[in-house]
C-alpha atoms as a PDB file:
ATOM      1  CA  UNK A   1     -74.932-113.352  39.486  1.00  0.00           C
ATOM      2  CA  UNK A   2     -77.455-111.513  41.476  1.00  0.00           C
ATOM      3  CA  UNK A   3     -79.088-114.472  43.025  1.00  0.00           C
ATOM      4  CA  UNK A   4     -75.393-115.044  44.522  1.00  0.00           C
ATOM      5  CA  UNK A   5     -74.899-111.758  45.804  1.00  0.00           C
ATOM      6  CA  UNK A   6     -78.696-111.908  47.616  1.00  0.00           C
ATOM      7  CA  UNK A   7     -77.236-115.588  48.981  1.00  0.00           C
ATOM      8  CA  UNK A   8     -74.070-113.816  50.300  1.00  0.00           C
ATOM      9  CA  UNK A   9     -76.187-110.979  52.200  1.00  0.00           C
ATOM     10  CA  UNK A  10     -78.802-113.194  53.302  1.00  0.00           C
ATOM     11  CA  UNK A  11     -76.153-115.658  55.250  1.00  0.00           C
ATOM     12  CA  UNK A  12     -74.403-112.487  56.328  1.00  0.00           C
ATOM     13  CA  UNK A  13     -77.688-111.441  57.938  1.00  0.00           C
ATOM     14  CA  UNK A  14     -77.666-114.846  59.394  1.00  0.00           C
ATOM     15  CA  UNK A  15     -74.438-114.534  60.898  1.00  0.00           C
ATOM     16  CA  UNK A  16     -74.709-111.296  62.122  1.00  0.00           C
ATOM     17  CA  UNK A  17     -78.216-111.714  64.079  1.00  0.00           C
ATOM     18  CA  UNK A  18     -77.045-114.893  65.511  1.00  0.00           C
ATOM     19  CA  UNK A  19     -76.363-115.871  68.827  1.00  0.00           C
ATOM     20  CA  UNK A  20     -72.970-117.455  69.842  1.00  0.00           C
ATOM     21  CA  UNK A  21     -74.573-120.876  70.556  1.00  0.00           C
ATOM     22  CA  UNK A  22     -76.697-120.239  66.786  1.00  0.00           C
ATOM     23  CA  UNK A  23     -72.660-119.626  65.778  1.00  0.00           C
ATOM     24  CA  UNK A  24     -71.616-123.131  66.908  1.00  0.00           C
ATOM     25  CA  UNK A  25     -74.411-124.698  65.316  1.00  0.00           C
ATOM     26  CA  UNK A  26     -73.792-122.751  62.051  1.00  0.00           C
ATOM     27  CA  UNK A  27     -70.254-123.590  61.596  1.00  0.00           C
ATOM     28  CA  UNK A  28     -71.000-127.462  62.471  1.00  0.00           C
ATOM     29  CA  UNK A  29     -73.450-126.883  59.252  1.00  0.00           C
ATOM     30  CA  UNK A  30     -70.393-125.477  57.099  1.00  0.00           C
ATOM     31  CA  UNK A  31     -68.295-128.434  57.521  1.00  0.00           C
ATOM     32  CA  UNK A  32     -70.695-130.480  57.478  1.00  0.00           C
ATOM     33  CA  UNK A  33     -70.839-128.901  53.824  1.00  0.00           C
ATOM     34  CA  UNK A  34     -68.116-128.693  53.312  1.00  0.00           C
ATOM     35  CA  UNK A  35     -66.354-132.269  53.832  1.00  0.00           C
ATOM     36  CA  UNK A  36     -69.944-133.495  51.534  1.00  0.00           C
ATOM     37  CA  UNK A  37     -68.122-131.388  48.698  1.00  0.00           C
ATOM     38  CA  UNK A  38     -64.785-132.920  49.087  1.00  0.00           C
ATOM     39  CA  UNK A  39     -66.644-136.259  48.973  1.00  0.00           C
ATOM     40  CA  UNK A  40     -68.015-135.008  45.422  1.00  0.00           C
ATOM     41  CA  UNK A  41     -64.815-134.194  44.479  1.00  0.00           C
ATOM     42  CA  UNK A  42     -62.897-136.899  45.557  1.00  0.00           C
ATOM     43  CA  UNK A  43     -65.699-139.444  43.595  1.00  0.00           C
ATOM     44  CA  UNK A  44     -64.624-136.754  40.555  1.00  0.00           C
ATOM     45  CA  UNK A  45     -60.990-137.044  41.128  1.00  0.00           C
ATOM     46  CA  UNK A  46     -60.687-133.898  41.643  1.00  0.00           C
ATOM     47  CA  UNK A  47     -57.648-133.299  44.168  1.00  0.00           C
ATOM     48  CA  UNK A  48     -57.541-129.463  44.263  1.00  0.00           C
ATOM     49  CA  UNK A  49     -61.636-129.106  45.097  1.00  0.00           C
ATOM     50  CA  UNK A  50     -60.800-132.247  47.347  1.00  0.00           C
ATOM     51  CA  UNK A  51     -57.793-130.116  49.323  1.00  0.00           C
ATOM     52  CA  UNK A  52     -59.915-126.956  48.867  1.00  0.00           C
ATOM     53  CA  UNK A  53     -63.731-127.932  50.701  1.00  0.00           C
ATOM     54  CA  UNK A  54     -61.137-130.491  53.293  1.00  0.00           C
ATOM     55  CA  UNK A  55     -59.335-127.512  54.135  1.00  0.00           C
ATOM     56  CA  UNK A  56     -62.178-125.459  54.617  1.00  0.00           C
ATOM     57  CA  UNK A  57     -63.393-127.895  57.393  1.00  0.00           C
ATOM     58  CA  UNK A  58     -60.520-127.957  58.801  1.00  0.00           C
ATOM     59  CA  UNK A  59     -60.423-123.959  59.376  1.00  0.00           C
ATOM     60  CA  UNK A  60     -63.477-124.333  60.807  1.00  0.00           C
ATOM     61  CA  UNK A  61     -62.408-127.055  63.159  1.00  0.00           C
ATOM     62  CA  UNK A  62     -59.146-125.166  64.013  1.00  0.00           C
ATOM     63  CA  UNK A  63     -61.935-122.181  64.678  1.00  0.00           C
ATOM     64  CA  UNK A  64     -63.874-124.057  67.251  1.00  0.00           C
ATOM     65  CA  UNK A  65     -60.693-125.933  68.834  1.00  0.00           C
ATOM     66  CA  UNK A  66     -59.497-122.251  69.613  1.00  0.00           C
ATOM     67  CA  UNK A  67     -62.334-120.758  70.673  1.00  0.00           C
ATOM     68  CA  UNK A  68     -62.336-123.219  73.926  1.00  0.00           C
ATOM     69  CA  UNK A  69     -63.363-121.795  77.137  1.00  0.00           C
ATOM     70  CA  UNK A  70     -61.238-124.493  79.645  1.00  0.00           C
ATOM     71  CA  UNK A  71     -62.299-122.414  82.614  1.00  0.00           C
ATOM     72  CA  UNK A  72     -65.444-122.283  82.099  1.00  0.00           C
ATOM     73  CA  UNK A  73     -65.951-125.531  79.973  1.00  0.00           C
ATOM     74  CA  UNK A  74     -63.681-127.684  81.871  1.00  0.00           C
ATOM     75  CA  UNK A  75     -64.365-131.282  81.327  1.00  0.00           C
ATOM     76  CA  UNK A  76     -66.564-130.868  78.211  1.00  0.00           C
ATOM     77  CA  UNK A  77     -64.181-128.570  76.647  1.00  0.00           C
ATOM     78  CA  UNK A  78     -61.545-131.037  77.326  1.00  0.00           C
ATOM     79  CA  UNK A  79     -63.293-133.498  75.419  1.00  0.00           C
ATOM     80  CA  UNK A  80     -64.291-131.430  73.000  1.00  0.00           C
ATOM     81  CA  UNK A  81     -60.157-130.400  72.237  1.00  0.00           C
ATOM     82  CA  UNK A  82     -59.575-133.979  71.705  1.00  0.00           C
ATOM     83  CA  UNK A  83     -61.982-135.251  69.746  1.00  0.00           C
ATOM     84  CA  UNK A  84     -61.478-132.040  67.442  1.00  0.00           C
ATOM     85  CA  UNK A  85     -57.864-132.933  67.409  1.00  0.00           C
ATOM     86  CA  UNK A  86     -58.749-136.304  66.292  1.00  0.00           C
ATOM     87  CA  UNK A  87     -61.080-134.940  63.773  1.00  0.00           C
ATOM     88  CA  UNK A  88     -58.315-132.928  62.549  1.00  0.00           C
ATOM     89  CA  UNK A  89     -55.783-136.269  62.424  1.00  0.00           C
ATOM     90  CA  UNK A  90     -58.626-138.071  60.927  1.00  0.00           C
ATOM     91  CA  UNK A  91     -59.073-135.100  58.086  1.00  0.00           C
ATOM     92  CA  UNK A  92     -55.769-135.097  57.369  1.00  0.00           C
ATOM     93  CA  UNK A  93     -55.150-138.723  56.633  1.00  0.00           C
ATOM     94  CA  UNK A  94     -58.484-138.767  54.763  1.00  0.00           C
ATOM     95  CA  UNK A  95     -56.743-135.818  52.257  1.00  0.00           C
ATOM     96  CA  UNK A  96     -53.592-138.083  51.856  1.00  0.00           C
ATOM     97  CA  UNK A  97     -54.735-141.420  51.345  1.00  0.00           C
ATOM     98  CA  UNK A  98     -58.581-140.280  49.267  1.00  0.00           C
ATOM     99  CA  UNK A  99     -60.568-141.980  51.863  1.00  0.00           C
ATOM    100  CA  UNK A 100     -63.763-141.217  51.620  1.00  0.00           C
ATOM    101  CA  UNK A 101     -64.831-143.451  54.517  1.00  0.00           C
ATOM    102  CA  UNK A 102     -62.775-141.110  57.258  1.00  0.00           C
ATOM    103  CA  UNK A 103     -64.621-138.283  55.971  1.00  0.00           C
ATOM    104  CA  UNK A 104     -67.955-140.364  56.404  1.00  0.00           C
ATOM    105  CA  UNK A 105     -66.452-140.907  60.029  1.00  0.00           C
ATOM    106  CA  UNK A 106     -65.899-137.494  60.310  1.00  0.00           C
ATOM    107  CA  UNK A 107     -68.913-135.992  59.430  1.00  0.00           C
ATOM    108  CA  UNK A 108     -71.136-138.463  61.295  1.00  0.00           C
ATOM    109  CA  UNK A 109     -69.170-137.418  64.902  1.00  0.00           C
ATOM    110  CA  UNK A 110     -69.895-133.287  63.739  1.00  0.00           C
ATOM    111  CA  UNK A 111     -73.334-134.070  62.885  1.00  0.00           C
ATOM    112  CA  UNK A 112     -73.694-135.408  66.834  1.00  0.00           C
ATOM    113  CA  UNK A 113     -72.161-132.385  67.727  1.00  0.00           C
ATOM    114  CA  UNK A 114     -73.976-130.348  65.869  1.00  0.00           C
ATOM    115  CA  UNK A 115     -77.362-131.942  66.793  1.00  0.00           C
ATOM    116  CA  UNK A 116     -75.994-131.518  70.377  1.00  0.00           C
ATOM    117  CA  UNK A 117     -75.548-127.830  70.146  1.00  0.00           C
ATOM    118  CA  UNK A 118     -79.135-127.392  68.583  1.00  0.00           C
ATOM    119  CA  UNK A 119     -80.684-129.342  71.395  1.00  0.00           C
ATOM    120  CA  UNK A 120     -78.656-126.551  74.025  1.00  0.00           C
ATOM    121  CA  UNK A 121     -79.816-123.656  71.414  1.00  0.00           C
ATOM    122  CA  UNK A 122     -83.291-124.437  71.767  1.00  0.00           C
ATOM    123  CA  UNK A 123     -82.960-125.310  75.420  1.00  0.00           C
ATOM    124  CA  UNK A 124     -81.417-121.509  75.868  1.00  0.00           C
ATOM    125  CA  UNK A 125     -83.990-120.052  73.650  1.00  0.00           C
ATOM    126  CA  UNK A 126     -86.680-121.654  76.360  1.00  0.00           C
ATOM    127  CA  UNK A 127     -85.083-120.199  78.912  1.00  0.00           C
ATOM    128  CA  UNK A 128     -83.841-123.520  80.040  1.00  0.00           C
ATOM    129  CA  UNK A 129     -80.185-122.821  80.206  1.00  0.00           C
ATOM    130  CA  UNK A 130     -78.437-118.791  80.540  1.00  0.00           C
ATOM    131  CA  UNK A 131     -75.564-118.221  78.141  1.00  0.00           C
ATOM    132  CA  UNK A 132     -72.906-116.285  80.088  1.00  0.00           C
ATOM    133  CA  UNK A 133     -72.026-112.561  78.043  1.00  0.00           C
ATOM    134  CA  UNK A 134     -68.790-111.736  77.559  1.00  0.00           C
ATOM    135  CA  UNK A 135     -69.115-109.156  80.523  1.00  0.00           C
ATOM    136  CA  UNK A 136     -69.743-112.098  83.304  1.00  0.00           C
ATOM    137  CA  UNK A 137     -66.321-113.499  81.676  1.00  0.00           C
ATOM    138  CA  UNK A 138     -63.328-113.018  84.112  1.00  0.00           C
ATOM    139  CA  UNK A 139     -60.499-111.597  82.510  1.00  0.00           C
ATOM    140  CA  UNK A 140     -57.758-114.015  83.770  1.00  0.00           C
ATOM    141  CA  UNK A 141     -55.691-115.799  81.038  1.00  0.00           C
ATOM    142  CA  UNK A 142     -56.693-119.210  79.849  1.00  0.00           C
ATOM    143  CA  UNK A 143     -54.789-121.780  80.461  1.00  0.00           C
ATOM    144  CA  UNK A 144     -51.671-122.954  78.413  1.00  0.00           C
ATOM    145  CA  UNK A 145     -52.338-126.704  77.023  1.00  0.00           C
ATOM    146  CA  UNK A 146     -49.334-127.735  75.070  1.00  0.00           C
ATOM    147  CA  UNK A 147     -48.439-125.642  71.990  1.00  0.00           C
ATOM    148  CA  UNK A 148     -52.195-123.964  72.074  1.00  0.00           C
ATOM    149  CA  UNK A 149     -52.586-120.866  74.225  1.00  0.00           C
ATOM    150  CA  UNK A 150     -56.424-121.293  75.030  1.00  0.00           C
END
């Protein structure tokens, strides 16, 4: 019980001391996690841990979707909307129908990602790239794509 509480303080250290590109690449690792546990559970028949670790993805999916910056992002953040609505579509049918294949599908496109977000991390940490603060952030609304406010 104590080696779970140390666990729970050392990844809130983690999260804490990160960076918000270290963030991206941190919650492409939790899905990642996650959808390999509802594979587990879906080879166990297990439909509650299934729904359970797919949801969890999911959140954090519906997480990055939202946290968007179109102004600044423009055409990659474009892309990135749809292809994490996709991922989302994908999830979804992959709950429904037990297919453990769309969650393979899944999990190989976040692992790109993921590996792509490392690659800028490390480039930033070199000094390579500038992250822009949240003071160098104009304060003018996002813009309004379809039902999401971004």
């Amino acid at each position: 019980m104590q080696t779970q509480s140390v666990h729970k303080q050392y990844i809130s250290t983690q999260v804490s001391t990160a960076d918000r590109l270290q963030l991206v690449v941190m919650l492409y690792d939790g899905a990642i996690t996650f959808l390999n546990q509802a594979k587990e559970k879906m080879a166990a028949q297990d439909a509650s841990g299934k729904g359970l670790f797919i949801g969890k993805a999911l959140d954090i999916i519906a997480e990055l979707n939202a946290s968007l910056n179109f102004q600044e992002g423009k055409e990659v953040a474009a892309n990135l909307f749809h292809l994490y609505n996709f991922m989302t579509a994908h999830l979804t049918r992959a709950n429904l129908n037990w297919d453990t294949a769309a969650l393979d599908d899944v999990v190989k496109i976040i692992i790109q990602l993921r590996d792509a977000w490392e690659e800028v991390c490390q480039s930033s940490k070199r000094g390579e790239i500038k992250e822009v603060t949240e003071e160098q952030q104009t304060l003018t609304p996002r813009a309004n794509l379809g039902s999401l406010v971004v």
